[in-house]
Protein backbone atom coordinates (compact mmCIF):
# COMPACT_ATOMS: atom_id res chain seq x y z
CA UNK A 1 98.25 184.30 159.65
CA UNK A 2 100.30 180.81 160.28
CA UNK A 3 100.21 178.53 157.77
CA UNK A 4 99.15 174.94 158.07
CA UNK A 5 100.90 172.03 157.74
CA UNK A 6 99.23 171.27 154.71
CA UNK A 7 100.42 174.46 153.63
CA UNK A 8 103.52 174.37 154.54
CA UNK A 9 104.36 171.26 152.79
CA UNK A 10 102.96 172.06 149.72
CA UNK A 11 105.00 175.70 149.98
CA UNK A 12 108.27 173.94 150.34
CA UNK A 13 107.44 171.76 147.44
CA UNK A 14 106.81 174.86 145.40
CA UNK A 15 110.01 176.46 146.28
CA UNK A 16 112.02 173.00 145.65
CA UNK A 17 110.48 173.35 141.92
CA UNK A 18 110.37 177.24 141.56
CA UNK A 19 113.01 178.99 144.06
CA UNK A 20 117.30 179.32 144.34
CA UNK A 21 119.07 177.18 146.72
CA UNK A 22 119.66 180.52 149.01
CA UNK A 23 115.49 181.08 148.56
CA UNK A 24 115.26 177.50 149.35
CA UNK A 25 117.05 177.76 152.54
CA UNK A 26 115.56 181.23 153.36
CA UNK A 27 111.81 179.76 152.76
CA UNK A 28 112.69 176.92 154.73
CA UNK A 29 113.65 179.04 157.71
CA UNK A 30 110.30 180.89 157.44
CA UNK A 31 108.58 177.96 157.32
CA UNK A 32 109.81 176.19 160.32
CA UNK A 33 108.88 172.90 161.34
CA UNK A 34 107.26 170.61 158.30
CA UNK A 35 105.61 167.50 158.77
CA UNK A 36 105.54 166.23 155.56
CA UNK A 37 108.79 167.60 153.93
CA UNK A 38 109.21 163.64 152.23
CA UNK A 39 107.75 164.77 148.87
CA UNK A 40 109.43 167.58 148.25
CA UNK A 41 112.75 166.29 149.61
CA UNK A 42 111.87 163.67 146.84
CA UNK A 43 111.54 166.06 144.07
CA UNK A 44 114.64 168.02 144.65
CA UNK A 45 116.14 163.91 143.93
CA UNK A 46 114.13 164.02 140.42
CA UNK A 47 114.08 167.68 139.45
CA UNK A 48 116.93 169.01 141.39
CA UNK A 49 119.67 167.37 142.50
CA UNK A 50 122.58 167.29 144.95
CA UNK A 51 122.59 170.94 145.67
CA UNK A 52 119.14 171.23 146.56
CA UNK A 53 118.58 167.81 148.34
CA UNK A 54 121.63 168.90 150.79
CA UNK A 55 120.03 172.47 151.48
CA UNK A 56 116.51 170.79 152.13
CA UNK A 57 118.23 167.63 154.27
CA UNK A 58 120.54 170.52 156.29
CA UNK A 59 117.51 172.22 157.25
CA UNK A 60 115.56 169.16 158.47
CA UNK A 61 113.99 167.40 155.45
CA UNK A 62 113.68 163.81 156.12
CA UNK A 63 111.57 161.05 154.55
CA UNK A 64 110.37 159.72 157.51
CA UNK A 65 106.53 161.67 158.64
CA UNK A 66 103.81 160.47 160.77
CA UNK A 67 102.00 157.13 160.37
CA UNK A 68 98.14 158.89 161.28
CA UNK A 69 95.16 158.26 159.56
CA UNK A 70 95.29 162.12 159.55
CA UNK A 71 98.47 162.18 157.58
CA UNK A 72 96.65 159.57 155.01
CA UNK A 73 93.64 161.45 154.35
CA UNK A 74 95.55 165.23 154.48
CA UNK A 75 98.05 164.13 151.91
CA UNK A 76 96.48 161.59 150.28
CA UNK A 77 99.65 158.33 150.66
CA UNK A 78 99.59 155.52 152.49
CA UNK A 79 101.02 155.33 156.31
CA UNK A 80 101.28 152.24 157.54
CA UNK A 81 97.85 152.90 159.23
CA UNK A 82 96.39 149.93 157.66
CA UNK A 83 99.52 148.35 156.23
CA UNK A 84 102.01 148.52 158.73
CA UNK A 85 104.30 146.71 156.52
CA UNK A 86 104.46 149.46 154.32
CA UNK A 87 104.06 153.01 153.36
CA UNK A 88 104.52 155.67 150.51
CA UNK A 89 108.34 155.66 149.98
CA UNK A 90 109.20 159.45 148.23
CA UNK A 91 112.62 157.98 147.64
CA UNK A 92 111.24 155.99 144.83
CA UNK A 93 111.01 159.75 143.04
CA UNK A 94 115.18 158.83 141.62
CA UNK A 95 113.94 156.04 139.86
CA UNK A 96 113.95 156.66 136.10
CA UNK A 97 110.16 155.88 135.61
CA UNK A 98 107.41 158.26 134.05
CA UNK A 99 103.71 157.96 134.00
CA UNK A 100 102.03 155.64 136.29
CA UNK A 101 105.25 154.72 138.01
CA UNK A 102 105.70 150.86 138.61
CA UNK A 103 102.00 149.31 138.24
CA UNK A 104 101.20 147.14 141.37
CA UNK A 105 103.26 149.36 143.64
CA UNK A 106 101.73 150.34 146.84
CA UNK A 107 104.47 152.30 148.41
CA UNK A 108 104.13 155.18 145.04
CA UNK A 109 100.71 155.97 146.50
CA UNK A 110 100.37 159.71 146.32
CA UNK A 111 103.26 160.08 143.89
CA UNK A 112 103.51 161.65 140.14
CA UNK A 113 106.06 160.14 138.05
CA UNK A 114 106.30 163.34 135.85
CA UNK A 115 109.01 163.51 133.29
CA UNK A 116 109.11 167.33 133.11
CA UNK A 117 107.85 169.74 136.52
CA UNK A 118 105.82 172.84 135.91
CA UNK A 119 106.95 175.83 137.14
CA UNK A 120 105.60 179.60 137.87
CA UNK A 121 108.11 180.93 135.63
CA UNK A 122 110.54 179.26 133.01
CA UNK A 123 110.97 176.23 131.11
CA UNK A 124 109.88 173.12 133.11
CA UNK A 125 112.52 171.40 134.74
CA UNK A 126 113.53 168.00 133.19
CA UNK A 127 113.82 164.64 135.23
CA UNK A 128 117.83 164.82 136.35
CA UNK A 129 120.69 163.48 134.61
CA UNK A 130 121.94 160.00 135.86
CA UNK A 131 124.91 162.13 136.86
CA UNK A 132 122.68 163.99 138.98
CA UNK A 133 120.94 160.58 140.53
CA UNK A 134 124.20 159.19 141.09
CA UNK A 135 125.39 162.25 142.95
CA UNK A 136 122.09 162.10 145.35
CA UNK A 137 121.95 158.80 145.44
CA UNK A 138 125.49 158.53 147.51
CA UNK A 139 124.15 161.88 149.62
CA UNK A 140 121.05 159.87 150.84
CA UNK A 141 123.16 156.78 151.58
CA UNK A 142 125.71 158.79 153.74
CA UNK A 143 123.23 160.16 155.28
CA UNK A 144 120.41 157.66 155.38
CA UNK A 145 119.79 157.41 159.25
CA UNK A 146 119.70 160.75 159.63
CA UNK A 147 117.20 160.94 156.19
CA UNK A 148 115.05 157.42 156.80
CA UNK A 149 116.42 156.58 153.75
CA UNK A 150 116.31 152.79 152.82
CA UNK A 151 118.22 151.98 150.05
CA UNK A 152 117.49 148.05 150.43
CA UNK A 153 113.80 149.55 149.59
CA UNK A 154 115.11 151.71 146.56
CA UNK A 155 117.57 148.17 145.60
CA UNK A 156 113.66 146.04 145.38
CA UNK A 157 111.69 148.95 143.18
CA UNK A 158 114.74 149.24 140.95
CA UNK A 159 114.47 145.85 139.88
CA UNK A 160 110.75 146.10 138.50
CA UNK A 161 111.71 149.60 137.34
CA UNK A 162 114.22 147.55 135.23
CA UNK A 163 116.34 151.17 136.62
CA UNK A 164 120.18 149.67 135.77
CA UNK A 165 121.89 152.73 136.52
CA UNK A 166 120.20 152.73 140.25
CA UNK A 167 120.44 149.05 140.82
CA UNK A 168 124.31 148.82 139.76
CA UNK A 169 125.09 151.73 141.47
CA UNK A 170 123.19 150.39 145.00
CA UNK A 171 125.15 146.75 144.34
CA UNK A 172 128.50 148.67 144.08
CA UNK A 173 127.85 149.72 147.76
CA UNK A 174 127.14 146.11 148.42
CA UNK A 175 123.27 146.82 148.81
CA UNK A 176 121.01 143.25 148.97
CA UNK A 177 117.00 143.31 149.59
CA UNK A 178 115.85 143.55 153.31
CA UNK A 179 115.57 140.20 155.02
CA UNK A 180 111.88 140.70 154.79
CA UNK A 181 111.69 141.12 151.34
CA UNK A 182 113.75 137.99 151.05
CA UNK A 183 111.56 135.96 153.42
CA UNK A 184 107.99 137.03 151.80
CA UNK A 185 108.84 136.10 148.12
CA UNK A 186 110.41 132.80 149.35
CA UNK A 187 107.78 131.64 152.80
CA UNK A 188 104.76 133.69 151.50
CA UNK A 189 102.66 135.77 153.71
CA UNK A 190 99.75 135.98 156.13
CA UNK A 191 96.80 137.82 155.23
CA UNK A 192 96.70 141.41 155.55
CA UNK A 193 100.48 141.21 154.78
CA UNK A 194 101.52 144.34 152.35
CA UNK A 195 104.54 143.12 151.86
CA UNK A 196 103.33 139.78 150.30
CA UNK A 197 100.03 141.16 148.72
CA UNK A 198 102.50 143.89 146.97
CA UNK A 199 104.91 141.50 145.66
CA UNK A 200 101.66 139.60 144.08
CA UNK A 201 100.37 142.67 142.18
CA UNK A 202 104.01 143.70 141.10
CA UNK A 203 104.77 140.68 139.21
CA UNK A 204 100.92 140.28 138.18
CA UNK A 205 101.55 143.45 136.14
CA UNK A 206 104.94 143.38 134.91
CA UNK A 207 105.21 143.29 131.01
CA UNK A 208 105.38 140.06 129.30
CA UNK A 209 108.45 141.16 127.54
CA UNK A 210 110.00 141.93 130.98
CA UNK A 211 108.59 139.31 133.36
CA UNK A 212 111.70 136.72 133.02
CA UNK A 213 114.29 139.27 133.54
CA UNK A 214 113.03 141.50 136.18
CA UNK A 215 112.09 137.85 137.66
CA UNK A 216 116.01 136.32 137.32
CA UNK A 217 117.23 139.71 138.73
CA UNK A 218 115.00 138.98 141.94
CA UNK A 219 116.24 135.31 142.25
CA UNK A 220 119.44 136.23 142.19
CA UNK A 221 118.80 138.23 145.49
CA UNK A 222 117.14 135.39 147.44
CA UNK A 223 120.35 133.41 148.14
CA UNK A 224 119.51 130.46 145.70
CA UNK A 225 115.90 129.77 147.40
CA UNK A 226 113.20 129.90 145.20
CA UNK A 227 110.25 132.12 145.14
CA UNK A 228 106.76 130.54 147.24
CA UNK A 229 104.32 128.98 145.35
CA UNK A 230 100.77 129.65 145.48
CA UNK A 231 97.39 129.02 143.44
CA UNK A 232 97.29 132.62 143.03
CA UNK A 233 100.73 133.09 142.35
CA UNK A 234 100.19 130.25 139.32
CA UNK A 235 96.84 132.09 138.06
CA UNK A 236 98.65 135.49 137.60
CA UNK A 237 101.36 133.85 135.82
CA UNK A 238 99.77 131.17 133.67
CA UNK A 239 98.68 133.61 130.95
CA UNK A 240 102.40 134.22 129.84
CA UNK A 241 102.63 130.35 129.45
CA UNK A 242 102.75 130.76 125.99
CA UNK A 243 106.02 131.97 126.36
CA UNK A 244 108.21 128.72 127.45
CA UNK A 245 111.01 130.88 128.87
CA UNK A 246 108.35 132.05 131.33
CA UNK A 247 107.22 128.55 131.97
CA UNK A 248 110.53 127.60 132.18
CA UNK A 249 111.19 129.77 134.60
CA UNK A 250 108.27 129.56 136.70
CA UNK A 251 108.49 125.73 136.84
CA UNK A 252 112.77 126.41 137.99
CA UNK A 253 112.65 128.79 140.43
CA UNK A 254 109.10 128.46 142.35
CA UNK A 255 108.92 125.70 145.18
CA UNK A 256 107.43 123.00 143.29
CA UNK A 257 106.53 121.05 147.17
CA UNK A 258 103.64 123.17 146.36
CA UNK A 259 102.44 122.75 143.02
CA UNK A 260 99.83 120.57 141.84
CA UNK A 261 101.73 119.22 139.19
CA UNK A 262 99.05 117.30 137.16
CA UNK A 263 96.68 119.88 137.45
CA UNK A 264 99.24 122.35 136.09
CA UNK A 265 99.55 119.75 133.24
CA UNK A 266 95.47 119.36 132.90
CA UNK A 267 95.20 123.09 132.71
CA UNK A 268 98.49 122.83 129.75
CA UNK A 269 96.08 120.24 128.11
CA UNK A 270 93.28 122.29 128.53
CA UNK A 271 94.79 125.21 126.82
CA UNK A 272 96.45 123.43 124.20
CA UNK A 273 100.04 124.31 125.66
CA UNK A 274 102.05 121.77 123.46
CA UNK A 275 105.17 123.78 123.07
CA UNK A 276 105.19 123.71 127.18
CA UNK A 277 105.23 119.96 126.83
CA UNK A 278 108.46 119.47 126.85
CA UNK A 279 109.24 121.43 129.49
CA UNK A 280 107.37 119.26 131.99
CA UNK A 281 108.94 116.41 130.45
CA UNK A 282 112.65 118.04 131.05
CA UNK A 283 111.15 118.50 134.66
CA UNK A 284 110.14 114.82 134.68
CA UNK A 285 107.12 114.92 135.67
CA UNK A 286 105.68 112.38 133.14
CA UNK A 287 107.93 109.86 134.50
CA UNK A 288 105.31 107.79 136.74
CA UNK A 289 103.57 105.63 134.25
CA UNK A 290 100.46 105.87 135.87
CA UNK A 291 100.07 109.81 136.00
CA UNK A 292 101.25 110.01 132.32
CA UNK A 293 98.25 107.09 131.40
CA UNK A 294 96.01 109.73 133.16
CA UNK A 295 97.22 112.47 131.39
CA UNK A 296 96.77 110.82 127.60
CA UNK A 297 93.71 109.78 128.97
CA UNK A 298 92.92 113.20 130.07
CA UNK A 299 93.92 114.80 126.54
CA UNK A 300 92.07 112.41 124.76
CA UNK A 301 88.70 113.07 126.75
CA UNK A 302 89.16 116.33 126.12
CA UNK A 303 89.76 115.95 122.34
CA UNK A 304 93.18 117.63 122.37
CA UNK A 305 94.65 115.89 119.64
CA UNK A 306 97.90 117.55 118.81
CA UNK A 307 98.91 117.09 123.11
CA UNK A 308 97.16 112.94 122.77
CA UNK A 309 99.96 112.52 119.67
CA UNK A 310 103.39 114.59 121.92
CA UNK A 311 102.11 112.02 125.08
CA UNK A 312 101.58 109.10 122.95
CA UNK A 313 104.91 109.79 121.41
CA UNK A 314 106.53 110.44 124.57
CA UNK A 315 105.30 106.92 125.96
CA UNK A 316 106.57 105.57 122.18
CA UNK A 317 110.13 107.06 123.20
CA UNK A 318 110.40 106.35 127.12
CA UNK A 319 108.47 103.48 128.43
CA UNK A 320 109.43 100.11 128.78
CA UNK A 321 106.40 98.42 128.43
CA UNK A 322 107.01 95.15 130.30
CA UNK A 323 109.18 96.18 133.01
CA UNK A 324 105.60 98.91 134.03
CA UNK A 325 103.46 95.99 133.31
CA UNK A 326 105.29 93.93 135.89
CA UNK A 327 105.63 96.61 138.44
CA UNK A 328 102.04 97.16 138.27
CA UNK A 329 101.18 93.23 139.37
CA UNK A 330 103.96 93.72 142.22
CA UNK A 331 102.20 96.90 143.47
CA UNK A 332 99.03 95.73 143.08
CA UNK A 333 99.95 92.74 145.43
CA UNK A 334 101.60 94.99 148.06
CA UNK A 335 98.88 96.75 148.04
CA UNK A 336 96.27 93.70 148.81
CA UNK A 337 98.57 93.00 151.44
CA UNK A 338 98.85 96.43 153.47
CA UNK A 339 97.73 96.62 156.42
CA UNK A 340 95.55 100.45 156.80
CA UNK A 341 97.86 101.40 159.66
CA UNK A 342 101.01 100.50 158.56
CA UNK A 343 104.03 102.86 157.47
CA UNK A 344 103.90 102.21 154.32
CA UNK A 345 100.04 102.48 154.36
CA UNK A 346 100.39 106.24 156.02
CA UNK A 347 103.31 107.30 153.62
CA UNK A 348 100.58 106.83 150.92
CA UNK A 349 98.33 109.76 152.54
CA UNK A 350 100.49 111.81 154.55
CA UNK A 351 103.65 114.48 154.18
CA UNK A 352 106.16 114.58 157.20
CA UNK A 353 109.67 115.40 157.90
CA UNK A 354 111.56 114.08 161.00
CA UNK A 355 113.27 115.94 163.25
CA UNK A 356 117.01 115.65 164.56
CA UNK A 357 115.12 114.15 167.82
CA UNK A 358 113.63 111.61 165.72
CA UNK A 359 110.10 112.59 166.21
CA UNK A 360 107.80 114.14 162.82
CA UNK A 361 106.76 116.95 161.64
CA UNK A 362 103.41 116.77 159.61
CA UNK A 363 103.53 118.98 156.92
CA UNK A 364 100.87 117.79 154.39
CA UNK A 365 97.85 115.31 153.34
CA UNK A 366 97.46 113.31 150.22
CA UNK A 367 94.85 111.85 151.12
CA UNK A 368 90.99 112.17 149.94
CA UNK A 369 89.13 111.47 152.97
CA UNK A 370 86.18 113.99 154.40
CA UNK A 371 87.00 112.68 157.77
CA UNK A 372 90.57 111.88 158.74
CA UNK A 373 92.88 110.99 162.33
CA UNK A 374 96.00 112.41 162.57
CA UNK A 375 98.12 109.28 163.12
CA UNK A 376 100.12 108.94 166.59
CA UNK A 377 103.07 107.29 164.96
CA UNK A 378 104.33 106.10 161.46
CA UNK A 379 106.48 103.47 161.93
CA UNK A 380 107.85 103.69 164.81
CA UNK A 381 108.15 107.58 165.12
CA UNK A 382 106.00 109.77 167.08
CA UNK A 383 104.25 112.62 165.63
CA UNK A 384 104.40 115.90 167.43
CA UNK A 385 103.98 118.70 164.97
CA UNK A 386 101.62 119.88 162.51
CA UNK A 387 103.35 122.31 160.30
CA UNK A 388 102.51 125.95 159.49
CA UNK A 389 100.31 125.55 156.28
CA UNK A 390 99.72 121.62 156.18
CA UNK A 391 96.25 121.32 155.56
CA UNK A 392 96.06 125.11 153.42
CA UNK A 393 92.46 125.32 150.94
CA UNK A 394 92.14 121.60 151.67
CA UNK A 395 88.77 120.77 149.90
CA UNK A 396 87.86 117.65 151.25
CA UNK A 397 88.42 117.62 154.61
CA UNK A 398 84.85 117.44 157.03
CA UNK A 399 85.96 116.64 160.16
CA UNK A 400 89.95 115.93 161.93
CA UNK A 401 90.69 114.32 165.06
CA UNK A 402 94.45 115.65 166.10
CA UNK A 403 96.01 112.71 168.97
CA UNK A 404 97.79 113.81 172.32
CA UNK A 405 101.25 113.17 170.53
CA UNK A 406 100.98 116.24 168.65
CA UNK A 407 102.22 118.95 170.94
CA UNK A 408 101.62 122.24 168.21
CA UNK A 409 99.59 123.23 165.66
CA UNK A 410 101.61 125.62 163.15
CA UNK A 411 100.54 129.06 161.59
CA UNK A 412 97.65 128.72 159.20
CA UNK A 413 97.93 124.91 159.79
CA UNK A 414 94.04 124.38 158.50
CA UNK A 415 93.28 127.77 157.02
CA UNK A 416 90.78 128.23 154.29
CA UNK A 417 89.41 124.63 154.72
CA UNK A 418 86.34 125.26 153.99
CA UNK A 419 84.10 122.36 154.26
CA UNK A 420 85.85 121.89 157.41
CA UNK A 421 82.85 121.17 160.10
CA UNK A 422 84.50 119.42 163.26
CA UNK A 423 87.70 119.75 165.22
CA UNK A 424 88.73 117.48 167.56
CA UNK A 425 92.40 117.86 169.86
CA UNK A 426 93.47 115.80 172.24
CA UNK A 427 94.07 115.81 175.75
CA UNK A 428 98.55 116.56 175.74
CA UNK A 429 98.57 119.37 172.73
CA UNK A 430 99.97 122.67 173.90
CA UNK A 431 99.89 125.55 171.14
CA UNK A 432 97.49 126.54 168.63
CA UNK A 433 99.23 128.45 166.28
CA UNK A 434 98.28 132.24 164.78
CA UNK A 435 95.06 131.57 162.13
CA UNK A 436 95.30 127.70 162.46
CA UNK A 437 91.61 127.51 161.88
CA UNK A 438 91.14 130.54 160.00
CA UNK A 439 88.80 131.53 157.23
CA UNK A 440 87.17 128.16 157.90
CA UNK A 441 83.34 129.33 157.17
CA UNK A 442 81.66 126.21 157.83
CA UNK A 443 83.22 125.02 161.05
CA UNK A 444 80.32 124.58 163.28
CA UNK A 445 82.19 122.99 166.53
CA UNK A 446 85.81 122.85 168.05
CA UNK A 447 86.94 120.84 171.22
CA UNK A 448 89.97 122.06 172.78
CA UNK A 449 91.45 119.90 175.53
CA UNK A 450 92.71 121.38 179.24
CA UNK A 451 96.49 121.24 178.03
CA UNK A 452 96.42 124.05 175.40
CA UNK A 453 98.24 126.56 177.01
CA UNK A 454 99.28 128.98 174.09
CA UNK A 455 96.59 130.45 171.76
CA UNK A 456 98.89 132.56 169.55
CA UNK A 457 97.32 135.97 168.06
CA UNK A 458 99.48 139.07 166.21
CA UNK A 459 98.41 141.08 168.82
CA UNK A 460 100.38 139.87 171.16
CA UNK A 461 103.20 140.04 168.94
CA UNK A 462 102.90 143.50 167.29
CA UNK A 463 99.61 144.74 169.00
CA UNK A 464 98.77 146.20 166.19
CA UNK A 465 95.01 144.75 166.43
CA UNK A 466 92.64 144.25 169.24
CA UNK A 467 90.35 141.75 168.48
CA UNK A 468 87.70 143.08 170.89
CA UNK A 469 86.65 145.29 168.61
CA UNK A 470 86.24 143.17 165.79
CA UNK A 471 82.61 142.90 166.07
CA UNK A 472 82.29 141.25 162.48
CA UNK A 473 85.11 139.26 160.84
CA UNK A 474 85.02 140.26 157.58
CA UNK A 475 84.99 143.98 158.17
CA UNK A 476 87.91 143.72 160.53
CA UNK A 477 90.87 145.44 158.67
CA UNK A 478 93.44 143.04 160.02
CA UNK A 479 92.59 139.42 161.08
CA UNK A 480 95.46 138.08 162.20
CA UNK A 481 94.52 137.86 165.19
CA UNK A 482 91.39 135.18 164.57
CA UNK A 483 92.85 131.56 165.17
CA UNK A 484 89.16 130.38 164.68
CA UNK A 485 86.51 131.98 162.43
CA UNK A 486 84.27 134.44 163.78
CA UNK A 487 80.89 133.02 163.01
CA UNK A 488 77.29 132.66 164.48
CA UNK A 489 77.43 128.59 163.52
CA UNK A 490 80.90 128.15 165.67
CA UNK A 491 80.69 126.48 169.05
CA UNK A 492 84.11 126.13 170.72
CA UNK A 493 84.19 123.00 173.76
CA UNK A 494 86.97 123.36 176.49
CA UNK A 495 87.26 122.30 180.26
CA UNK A 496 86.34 124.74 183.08
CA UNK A 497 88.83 126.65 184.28
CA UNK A 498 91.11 126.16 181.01
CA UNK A 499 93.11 128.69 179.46
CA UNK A 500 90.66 127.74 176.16
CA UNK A 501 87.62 128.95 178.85
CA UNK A 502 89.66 132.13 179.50
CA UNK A 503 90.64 133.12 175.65
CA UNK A 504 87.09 132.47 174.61
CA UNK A 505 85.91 134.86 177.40
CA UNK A 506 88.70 137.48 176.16
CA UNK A 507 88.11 137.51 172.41
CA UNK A 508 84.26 137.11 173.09
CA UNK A 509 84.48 133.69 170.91
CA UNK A 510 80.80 131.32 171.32
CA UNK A 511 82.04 128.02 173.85
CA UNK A 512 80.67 126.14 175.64
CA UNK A 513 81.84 123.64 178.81
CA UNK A 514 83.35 120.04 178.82
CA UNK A 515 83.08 118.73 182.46
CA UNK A 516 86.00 116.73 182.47
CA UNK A 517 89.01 115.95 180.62
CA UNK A 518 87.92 112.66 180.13
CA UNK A 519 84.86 113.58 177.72
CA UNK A 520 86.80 115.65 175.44
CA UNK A 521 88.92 112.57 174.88
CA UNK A 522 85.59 110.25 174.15
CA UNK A 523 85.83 112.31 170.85
């Protein structure tokens, strides 16, 4: 009776552990074709060794296999089914790592990190000699087309393996992380992203005793940018705060453009974090008088003595007294004078960047207003971009108005704002970026003007997701597609005949129609 290919794969990896090289091969011929041959290919690496991983490789054995739900369920590893950004990696079987494997890593789904292997007969075999690696290690890499092996893959899980012997060895061939490992620990990642959700759970786990080096030996692979900063990212970290180095580190080599630097330092306070204090003073961010008058006065409603006595010392040793006194009168006089809508008025409220055409780029809001205008200009230039992320798990914001200058709205641009109710754009803006209004629950009503032309979803880009079938947002498995939410309390406004008219049709999104051009710009 023919075997299945269930059986067949776990047969080979039974004669990997139990059988001769010559068995090997013969088994192998009797076998035929094997689906799944990446596991035990990825024993004969950690029990094995050269010999074997050439006899299995010569007669086929690959690491590559199918990416079905069939193959997920049969033999129980991830596929890239629901990822697609990642799947169970039997390579990873070299590194020297027993027990759970590396905790937070998705791509050892399916995999036992056993120190010894059982056999049918005989002593178990031991994990292989770093001799042994070594010698496997440059097989694979010759032969890493023909073998799916990805050694930039093996180069990342090294690192939080804290694996030397792999990771020198893989630099010696000049081996650097894949551009999108690079890009996800230093621009973040959408949800749904494995990539970025793994790198989260890898350093949420790491030891305490490890976290700064296995984190230095990552920076040093992101060609001096530093890692992206997130809420998240800062909960999962904060606990080790205790440890300056860690602080130290975090507060170095995370993009601090996104840190909410005095409520980092209210949370310090909070938790009684004096030894961190200097720290954020090296960093200088007590330097603005006023901030560090609301931080004592922060630490002393909260009865933090020991942190009221390091600010109140810190003032002691750095302020000049008069000189802040007198600036305070001077701003307080500008400020009397400003006019609501001038530059230096808008500077107060808004992020931007110009471009090398002179126009800007928003790309945040200080501001504390529910309801809030996208300016046309500052100064004198023109503002035609919002930026991918601007307005991300803005709290405050009720309703926006985006002007006619603006000609695209970025990636994620308003995601997660979740008080957001009402969205006005203007007649002359042309894209709507992937998830600009994502994940906004509350947003009841959305006018889109006749000029939108682009409505970008993943699908398009990777059709990895039809959004047709989403018949409930929060059960779909992917969401990139959804620019908007997908909620009963959403009404989306747009001309007849619009290419907003014919995306709501197509995704099956609630609208409803503006007569004329003119009444969407009313609003």
């Amino acid at each position: 009776m023919e075997l299945t290919q269930e059986e067949k794969a776990a047969r080979l990896q039974w004669a990997v552990l139990n059988c001769s090289v010559a068995a090997l091969v013969n088994i192998c011929d009797e076998l035929g074709f094997v689906e799944m041959s990446a596991p035990a290919l990825g024993l004969a690496c950690r029990f094995r060794g050269l010999e074997v991983v050439r006899a299995l490789a010569e007669k086929g054995a690959t690491f590559d296999f199918p990416s079905t739900e069939e193959i997920e369920e049969k033999y129980r590893c991830y596929v890239g089914y629901k990822y697609a950004n990642y799947r169970t990696n039997y390579a990873l079987y070299l590194l020297k790592i027993f027990r759970g494997g590396v905790k937070g890593a998705c791509s050892m789904k399916g995999m036992k990190f056993t120190q010894n292997a059982k056999r049918e007969q005989g002593k178990p075999l031991p994990f292989v000699s770093d001799d042994e690696r070594l010698a496997a290690l440059e097989y694979l890499y010759e032969n890493q087309e023909k073998l799916s092996f990805q050694p930039q893959e093996l180069l990342f899980y090294s690192i939080f393996a804290r694996d030397t012997v792999l990771y020198e060895a893989l630099k010696k061939r000049g081996i650097t992380l894949s551009e999108i490992r690079v890009r996800t620990m230093t621009e973040g990642g959408m949800a749904g992203d494995g990539y970025w959700y793994e790198f989260g759970a890898l350093t949420g786990k790491l030891p305490d005793e490890a976290y700064v080096s296995v984190m230095e030996q990552l920076a040093s692979e992101l060609d001096s940018k530093p890692f992206y900063y997130t809420e998240k990212m800062y909960e999962i970290t904060r606990k080790r705060f205790g440890d300056t180095s860690v602080f130290s580190f975090f507060l170095v080599h995370f993009r601090q453009d996104k840190m909410k630097k005095y409520q980092i330092i209210r949370s310090l306070i909070d938790e009684n974090r004096l030894e961190a204090l200097p720290v954020i003073e090296q960093m200088g961010w007590l330097a603005v008088p006023k901030k560090r008058d609301e931080m004592i006065e922060y630490a002393m409603n909260q009865k933090k003595t020991e942190v009221l006595a390091w600010l109140l010392d810190y003032k002691n040793r750095t302020a000049d007294l008069a000189a802040e006194q007198k600036k305070a009168e001077q701003k307080q006089m500008r400020a009397l004078c400003m006019a609501p809508d001038s530059a230096a008025a808008l500077k107060q409220i808004w992020r931007y960047k110009k471009r090398e055409d002179g126009t800007l780029v928003i790309h945040g809001y200080k501001g504390e207003a529910g309801e809030v205008t996208v300016p046309e200009k500052i100064g004198r230039a023109v503002v035609t971009e919002i930026d991918r992320l601007a307005f991300i798990g803005c709290s405050t914001l009720k309703q926006v108005t985006v002007p006619g200058t603006v000609k695209s709205i970025g990636h994620r641009a308003f995601f997660n704002c979740k008080h957001l109710e009402k969205v006005v754009l203007c007649e002359g803006i042309v894209e709507i970026g992937t998830q600009a209004f994502g994940a906004c629950e509350n947003l009841t009503e959305i006018k889109l003007p006749q000029s939108v032309g682009r409505l970008l979803t993943m699908e398009e880009e990777d059709g990895k997701c039809n959004p047709v079938d989403c018949k409930d947002f929060y059960s779909c498995t992917s969401r990139t597609h959804e620019i908007f939410p997908r909620n009963p309390k959403l009404t989306i406004y747009c001309p007849e005949g619009s290419r907003a008219e014919a995306f709501c049709r197509e995704k099956k999104f609630p609208y409803s129609i503006i007569n004329t051009v003119e009444e969407n710009n009313e609003h």
